[in-house]
N, C-alpha and C. Protein backbone atom coordinates (compact mmCIF):
# COMPACT_ATOMS: atom_id res chain seq x y z
N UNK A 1 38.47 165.45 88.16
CA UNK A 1 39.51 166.06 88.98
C UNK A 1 40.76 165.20 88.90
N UNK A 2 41.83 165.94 88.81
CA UNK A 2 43.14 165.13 88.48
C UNK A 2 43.29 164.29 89.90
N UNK A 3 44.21 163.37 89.98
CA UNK A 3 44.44 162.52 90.97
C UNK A 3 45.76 163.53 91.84
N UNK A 4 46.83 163.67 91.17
CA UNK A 4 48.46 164.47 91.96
C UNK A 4 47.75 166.16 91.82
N UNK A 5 48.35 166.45 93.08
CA UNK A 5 48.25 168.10 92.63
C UNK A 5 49.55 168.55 91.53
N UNK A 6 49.03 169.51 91.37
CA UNK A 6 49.60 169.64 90.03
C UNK A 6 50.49 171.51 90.01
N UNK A 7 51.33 172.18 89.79
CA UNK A 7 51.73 173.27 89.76
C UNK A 7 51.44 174.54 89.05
N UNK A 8 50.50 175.54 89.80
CA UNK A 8 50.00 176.57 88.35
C UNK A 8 50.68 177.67 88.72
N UNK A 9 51.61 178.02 87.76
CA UNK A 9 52.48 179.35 87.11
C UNK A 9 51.52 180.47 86.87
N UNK A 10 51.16 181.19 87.90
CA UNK A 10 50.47 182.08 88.08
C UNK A 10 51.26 183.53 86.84
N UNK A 11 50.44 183.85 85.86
CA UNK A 11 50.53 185.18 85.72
C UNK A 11 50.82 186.43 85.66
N UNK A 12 50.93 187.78 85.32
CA UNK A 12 50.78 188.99 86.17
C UNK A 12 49.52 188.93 86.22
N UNK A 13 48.94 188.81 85.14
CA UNK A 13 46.98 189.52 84.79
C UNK A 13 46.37 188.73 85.75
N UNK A 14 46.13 187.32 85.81
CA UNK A 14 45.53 186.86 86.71
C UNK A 14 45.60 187.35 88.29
N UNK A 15 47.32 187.80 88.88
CA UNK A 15 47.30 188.42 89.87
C UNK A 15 46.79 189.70 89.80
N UNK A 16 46.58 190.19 88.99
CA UNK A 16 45.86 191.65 88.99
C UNK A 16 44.45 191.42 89.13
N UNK A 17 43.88 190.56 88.07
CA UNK A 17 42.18 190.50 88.34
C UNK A 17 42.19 190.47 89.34
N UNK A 18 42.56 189.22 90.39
CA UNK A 18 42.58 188.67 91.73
C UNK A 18 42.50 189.91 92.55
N UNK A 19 44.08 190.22 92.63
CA UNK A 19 44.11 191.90 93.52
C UNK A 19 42.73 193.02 93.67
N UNK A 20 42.75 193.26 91.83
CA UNK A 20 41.56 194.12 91.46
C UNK A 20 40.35 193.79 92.48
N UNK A 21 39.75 193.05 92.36
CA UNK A 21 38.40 192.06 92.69
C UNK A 21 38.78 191.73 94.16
N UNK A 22 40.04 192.31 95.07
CA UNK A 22 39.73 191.79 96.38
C UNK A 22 40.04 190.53 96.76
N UNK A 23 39.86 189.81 95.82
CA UNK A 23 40.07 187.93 96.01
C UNK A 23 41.23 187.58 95.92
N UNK A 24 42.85 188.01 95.74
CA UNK A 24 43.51 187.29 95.85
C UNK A 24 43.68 186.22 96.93
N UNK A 25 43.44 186.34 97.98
CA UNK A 25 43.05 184.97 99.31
C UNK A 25 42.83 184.28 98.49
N UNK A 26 41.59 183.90 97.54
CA UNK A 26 40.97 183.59 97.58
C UNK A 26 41.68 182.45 96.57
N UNK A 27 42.74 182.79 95.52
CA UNK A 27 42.99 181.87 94.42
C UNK A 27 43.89 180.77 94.82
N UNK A 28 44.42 180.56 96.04
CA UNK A 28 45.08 179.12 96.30
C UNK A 28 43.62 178.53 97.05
N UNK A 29 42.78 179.07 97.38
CA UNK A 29 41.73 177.72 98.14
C UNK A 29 41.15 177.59 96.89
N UNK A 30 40.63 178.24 96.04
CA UNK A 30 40.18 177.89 95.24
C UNK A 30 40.96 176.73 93.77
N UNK A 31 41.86 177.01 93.62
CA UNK A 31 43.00 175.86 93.10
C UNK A 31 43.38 174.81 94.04
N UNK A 32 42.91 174.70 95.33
CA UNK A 32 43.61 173.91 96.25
C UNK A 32 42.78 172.47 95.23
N UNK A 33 43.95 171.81 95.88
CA UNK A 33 45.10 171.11 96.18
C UNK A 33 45.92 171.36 95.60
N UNK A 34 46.16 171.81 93.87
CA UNK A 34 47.27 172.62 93.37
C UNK A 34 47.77 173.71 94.08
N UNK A 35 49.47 173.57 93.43
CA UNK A 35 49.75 174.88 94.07
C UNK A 35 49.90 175.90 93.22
N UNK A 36 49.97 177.10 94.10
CA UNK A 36 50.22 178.45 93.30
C UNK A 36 51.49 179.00 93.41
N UNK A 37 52.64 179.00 92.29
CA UNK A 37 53.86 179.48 91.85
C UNK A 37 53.59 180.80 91.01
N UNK A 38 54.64 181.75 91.62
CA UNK A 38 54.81 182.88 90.95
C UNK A 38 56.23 183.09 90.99
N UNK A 39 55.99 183.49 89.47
CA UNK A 39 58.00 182.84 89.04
C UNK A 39 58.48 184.69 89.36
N UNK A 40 60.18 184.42 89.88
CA UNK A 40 60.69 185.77 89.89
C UNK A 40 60.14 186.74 88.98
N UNK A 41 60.01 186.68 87.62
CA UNK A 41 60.06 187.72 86.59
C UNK A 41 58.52 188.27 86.40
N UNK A 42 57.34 187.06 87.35
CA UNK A 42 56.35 187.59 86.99
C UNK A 42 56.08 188.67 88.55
N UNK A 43 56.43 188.13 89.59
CA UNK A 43 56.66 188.89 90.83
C UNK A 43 57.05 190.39 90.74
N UNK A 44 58.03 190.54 89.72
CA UNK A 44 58.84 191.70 89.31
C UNK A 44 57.83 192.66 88.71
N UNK A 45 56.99 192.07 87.63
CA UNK A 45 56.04 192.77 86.88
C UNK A 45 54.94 192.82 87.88
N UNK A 46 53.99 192.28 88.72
CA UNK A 46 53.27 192.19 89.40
C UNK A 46 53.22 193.56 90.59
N UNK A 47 54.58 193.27 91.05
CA UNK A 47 54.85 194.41 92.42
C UNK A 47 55.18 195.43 91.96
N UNK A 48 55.26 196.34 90.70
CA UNK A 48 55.66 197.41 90.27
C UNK A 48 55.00 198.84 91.06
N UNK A 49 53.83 198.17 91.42
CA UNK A 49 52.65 199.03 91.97
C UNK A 49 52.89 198.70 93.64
N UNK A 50 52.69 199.50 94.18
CA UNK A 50 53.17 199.19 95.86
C UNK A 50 52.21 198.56 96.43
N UNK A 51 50.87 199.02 96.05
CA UNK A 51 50.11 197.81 96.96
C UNK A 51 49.57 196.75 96.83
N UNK A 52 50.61 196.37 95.20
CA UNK A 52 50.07 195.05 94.99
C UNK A 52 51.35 193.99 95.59
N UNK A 53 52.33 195.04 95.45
CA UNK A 53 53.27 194.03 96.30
C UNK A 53 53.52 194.14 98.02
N UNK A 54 52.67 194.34 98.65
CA UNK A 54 52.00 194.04 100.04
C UNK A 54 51.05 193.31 99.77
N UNK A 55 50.12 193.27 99.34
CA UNK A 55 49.14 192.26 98.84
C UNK A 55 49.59 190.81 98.79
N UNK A 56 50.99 190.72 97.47
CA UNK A 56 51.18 189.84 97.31
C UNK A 56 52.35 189.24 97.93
N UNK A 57 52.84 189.53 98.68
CA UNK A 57 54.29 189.58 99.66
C UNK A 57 53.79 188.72 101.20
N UNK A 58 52.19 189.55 101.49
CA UNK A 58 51.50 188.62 102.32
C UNK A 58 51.25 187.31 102.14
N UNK A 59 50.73 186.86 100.56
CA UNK A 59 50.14 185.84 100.30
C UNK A 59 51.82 184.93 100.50
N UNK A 60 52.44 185.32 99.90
CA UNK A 60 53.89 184.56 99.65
C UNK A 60 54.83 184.22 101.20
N UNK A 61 54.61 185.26 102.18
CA UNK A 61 54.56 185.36 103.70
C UNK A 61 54.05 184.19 104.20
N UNK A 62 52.38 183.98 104.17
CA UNK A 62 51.80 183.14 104.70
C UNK A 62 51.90 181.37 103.94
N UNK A 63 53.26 181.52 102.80
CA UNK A 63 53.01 180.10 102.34
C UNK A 63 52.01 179.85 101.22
N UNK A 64 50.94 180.59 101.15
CA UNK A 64 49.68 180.16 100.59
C UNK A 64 50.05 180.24 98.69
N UNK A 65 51.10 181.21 98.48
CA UNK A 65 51.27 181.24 97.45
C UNK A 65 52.86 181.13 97.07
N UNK A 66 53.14 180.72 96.49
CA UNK A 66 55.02 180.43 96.63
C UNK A 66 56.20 181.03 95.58
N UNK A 67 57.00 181.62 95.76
CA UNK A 67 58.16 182.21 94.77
C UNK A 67 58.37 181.36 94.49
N UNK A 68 58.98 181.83 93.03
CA UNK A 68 60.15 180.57 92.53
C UNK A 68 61.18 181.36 91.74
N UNK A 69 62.38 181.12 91.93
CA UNK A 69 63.73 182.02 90.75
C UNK A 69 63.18 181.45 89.46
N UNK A 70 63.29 182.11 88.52
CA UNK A 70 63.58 181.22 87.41
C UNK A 70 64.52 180.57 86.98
N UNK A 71 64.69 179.16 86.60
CA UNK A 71 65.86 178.30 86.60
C UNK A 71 66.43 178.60 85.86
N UNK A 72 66.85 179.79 85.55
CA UNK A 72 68.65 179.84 84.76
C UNK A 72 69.18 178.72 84.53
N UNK A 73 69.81 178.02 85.24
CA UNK A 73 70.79 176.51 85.28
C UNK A 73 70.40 176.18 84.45
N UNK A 74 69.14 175.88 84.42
CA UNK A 74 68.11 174.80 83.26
C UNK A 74 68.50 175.14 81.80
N UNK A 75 69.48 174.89 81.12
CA UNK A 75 70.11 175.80 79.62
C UNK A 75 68.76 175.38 78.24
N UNK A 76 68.06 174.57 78.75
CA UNK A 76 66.74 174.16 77.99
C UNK A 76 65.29 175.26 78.26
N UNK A 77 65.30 175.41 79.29
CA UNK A 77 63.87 176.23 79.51
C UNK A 77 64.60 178.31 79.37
N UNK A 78 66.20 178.08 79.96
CA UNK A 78 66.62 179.45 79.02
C UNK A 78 66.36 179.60 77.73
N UNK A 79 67.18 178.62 77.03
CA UNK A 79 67.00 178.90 75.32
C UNK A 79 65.06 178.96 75.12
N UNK A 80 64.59 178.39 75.53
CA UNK A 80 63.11 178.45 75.07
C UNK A 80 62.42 180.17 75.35
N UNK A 81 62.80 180.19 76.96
CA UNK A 81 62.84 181.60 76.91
C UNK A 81 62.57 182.80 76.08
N UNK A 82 64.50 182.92 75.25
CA UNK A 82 65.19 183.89 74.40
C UNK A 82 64.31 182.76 73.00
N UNK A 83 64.01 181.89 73.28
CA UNK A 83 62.87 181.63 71.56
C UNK A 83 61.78 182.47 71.56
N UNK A 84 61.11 182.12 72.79
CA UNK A 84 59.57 182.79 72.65
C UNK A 84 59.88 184.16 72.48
N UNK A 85 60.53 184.65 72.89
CA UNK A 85 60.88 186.54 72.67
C UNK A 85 61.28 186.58 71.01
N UNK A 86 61.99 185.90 70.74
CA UNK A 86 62.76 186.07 69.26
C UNK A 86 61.56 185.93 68.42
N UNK A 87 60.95 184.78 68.46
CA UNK A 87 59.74 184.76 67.48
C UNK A 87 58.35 185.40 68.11
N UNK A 88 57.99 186.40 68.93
CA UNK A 88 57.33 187.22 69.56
C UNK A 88 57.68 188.09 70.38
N UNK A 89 58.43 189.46 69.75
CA UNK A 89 59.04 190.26 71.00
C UNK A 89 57.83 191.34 71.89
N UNK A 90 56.61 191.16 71.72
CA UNK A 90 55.34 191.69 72.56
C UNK A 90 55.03 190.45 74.03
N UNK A 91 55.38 189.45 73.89
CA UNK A 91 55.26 189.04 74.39
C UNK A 91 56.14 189.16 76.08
N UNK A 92 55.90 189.47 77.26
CA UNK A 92 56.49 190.03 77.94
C UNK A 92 56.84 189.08 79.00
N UNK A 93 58.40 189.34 79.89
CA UNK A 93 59.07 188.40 80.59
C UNK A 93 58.41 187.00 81.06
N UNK A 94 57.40 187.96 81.87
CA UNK A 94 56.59 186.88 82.95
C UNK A 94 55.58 185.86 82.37
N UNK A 95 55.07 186.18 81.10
CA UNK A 95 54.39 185.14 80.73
C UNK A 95 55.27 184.09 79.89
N UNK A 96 56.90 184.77 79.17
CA UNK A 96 57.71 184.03 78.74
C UNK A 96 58.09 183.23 80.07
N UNK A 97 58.60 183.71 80.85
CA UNK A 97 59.05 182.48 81.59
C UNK A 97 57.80 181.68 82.11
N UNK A 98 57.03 181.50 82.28
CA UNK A 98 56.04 180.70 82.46
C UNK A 98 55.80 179.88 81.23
N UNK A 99 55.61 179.92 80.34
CA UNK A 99 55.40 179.27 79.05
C UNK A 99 56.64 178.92 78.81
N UNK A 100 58.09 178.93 79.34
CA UNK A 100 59.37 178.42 78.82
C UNK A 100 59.42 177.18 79.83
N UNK A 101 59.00 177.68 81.39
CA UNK A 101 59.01 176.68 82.58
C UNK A 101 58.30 175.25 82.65
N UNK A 102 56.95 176.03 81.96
CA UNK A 102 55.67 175.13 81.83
C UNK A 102 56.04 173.82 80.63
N UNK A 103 56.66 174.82 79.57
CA UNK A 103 57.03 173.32 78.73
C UNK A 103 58.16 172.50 78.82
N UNK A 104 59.15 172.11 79.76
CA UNK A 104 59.92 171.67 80.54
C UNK A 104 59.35 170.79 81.92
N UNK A 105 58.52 171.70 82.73
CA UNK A 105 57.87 171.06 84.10
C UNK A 105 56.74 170.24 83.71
N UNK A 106 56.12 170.96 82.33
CA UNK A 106 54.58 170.04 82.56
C UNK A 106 53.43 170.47 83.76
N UNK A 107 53.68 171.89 84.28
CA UNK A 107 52.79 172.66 84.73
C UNK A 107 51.86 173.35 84.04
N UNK A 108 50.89 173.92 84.50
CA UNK A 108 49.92 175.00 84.08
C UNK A 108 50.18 176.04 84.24
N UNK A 109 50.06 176.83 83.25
CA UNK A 109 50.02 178.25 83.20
C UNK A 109 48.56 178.78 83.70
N UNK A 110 48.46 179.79 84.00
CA UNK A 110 47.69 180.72 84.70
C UNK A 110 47.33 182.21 83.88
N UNK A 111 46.81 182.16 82.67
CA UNK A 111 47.29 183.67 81.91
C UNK A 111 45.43 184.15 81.68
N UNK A 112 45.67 184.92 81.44
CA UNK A 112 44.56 185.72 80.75
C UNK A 112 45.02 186.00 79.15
N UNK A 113 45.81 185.86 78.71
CA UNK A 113 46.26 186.50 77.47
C UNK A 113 46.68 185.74 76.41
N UNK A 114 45.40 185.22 76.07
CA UNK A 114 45.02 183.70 75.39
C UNK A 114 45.66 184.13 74.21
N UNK A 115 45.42 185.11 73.52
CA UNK A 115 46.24 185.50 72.23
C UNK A 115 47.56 185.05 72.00
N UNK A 116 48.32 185.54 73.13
CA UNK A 116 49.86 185.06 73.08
C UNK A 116 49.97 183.72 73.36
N UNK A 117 49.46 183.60 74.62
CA UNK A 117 50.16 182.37 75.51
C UNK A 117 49.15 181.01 74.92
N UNK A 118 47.88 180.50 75.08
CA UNK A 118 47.05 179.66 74.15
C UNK A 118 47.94 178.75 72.90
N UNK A 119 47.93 179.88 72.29
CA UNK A 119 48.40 178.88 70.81
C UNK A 119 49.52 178.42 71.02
N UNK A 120 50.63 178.96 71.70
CA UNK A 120 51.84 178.65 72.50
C UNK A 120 51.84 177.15 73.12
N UNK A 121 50.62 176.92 74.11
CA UNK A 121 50.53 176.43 74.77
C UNK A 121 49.51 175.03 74.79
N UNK A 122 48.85 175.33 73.25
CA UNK A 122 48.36 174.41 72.78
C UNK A 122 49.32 173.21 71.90
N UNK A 123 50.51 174.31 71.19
CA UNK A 123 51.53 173.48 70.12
C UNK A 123 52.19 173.35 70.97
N UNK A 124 52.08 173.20 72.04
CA UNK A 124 53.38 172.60 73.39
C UNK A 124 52.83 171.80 74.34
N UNK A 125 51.45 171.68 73.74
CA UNK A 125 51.09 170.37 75.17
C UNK A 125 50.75 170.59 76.65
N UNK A 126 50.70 172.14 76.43
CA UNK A 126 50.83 173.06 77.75
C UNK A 126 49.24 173.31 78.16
N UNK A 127 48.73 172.50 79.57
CA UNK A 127 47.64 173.12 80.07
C UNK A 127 47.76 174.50 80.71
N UNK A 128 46.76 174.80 80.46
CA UNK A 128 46.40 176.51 80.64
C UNK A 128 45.09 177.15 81.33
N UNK A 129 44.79 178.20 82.05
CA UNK A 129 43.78 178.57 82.76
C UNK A 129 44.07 179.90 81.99
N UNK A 130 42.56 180.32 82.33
CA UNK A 130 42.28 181.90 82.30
C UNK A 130 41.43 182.36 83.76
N UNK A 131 41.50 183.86 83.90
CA UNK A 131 40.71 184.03 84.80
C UNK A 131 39.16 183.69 84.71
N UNK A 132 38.18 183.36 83.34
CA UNK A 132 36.87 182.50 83.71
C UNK A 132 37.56 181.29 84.02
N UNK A 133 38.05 180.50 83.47
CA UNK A 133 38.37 179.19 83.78
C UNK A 133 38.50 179.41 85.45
N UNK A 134 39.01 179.87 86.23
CA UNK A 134 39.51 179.71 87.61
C UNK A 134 37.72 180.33 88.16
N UNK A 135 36.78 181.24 87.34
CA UNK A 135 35.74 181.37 88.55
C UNK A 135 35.41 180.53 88.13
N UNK A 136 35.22 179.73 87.07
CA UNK A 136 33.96 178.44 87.03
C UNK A 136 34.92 177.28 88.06
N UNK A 137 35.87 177.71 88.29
CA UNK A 137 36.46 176.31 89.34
C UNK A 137 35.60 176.75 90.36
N UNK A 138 35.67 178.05 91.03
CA UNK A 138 35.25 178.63 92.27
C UNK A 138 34.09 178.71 92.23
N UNK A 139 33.02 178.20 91.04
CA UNK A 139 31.90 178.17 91.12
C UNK A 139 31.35 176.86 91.08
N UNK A 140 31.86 176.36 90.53
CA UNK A 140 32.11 174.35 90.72
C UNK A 140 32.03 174.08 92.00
N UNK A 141 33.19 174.38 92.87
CA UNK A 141 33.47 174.31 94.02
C UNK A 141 32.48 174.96 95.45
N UNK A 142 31.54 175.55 94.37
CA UNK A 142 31.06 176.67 95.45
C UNK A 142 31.83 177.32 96.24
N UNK A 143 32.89 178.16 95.78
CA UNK A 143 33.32 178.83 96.64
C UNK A 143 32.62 180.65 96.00
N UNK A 144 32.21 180.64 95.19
CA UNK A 144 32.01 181.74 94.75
C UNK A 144 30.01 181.52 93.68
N UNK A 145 29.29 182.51 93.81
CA UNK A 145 28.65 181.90 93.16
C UNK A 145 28.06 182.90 91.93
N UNK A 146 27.78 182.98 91.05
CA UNK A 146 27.63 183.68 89.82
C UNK A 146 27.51 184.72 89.98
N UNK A 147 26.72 185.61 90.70
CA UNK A 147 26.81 187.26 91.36
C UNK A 147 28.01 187.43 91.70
N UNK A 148 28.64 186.48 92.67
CA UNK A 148 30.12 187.07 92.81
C UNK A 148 30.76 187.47 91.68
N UNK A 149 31.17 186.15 90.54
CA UNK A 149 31.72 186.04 89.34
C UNK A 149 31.57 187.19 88.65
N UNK A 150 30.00 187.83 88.35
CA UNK A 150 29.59 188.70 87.40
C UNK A 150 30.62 190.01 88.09
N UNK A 151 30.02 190.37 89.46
CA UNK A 151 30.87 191.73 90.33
C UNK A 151 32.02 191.30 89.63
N UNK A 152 33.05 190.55 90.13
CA UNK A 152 34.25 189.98 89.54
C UNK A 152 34.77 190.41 87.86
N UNK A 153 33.96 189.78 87.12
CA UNK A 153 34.68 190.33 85.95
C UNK A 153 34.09 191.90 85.63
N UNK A 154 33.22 192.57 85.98
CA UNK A 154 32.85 194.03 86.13
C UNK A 154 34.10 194.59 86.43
N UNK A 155 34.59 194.53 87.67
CA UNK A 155 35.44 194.93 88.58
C UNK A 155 37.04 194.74 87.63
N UNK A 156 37.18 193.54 87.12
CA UNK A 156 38.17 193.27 86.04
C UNK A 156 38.27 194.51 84.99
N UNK A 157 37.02 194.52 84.42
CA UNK A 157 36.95 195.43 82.90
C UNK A 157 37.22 196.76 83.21
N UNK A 158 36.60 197.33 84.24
CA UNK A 158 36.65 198.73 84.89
C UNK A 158 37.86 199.00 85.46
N UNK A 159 38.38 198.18 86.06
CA UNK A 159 39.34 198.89 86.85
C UNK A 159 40.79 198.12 86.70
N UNK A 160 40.87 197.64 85.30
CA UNK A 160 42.05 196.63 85.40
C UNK A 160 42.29 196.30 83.75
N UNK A 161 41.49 196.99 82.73
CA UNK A 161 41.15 197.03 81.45
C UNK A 161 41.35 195.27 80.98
N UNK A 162 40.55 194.64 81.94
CA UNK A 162 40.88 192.73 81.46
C UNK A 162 39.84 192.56 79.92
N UNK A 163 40.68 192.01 79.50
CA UNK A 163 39.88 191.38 77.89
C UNK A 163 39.46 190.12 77.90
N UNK A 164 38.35 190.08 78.26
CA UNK A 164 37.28 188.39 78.08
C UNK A 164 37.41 188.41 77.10
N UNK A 165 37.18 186.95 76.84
CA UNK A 165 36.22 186.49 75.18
C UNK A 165 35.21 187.55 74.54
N UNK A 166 35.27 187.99 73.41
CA UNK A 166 34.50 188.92 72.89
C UNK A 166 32.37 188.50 73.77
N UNK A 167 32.06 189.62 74.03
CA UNK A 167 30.59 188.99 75.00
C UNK A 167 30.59 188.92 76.17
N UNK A 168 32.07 187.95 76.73
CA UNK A 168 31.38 187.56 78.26
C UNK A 168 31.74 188.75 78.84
N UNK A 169 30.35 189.31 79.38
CA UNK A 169 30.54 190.26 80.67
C UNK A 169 29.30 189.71 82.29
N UNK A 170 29.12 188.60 81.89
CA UNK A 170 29.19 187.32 83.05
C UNK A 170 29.26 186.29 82.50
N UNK A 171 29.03 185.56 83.68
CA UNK A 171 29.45 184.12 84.20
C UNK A 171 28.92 183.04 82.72
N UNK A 172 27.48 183.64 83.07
CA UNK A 172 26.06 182.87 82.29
C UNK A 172 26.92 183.28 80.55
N UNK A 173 27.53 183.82 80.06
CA UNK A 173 28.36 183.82 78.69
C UNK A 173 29.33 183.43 78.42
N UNK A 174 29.98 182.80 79.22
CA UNK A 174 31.13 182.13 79.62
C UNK A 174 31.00 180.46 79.36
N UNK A 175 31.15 179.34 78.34
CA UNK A 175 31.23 178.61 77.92
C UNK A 175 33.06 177.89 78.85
N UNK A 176 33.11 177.39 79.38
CA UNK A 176 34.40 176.77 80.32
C UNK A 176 34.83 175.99 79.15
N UNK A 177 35.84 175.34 78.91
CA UNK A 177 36.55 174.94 78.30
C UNK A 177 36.08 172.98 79.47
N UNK A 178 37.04 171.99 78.80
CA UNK A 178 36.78 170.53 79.65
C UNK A 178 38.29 171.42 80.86
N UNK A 179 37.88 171.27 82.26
CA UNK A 179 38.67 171.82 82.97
C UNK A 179 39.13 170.45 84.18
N UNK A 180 38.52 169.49 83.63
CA UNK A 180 38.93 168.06 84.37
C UNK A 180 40.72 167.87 84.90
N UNK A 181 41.30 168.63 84.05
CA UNK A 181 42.26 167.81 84.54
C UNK A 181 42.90 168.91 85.47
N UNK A 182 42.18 169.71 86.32
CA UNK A 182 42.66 170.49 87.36
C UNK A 182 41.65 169.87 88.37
């Protein structure tokens, strides 16, 4: 376990599993002592749907999860920005600004969408979560315990079209990555 808490750049997808599955509460105790940042542009993509932005308007209400603008000013994490789009235009706002923020702050990203963001984030030094990575925290932690997890990514695939690792459709197929330094 890292010693400083540390800042995770939450997502859209991860806020959707979360939503999907009922558990958004649930992803700052379970990251606690880190915090949970959700940058303007991913907020934007996130709340498109109305009741995910009551959902998530509460969490941001109660503190538990926190806005952030994206730093414009910052003329370094802009240009990185308008890079990641130029040399990947599929790649969409909210996970660009997170992956432009992250390699500037030295935060964690929060993605499900290892395809894009991963290799990104590997040639940048950039720690990274997925939604297994965050239940094996919550299962580490006991806050959640493998039946939950399994309901959980069910609930993901069905009703939220989430793409695991080719296989895992639980917990028990799910190989964690070294997740020490969260």
């Amino acid at each position: 376990m890292s010693d400083q808490p540390k800042i995770i750049l939450l997502d859209c997808d991860i806020i959707s599993h979360f939503i999907t599955s009922h558990c958004l509460n649930d992803l700052p105790v379970i990251l606690f002592p880190h915090k949970c940042v959700v940058l303007d542009y991913v907020y934007n993509e996130a709340t498109k749907q109305t009741f995910r932005k009551v959902i998530l308007d509460n969490l941001i209400k109660s503190r538990n999860i926190n806005l952030m603008t994206f730093p414009d000013s910052n003329l370094a994490i802009k240009e990185e920005f308008a890079l990641i789009k130029r040399k990947n235009y599929l790649i969409g706002d909210g996970e660009r600004a997170c992956m432009a923020v992250a390699k500037h702050s030295k935060d964690i990203v929060a993605s499900s969408n290892f395809r894009d963001v991963a290799p990104y984030c590997n040639a940048n030094e950039i720690l990274y979560l997925g939604t297994l990575d965050i239940l094996t925290i919550a299962v580490n932690k006991e806050i959640y315990d493998e039946a939950t997890c399994d309901s959980f990514i069910q609930n993901a695939i069905n009703n939220n079209k989430a793409r695991f690792p080719k296989g895992v459709t639980q917990m028990k197929f799910y190989v964690a990555k070294d997740l020490s330094f969260i």
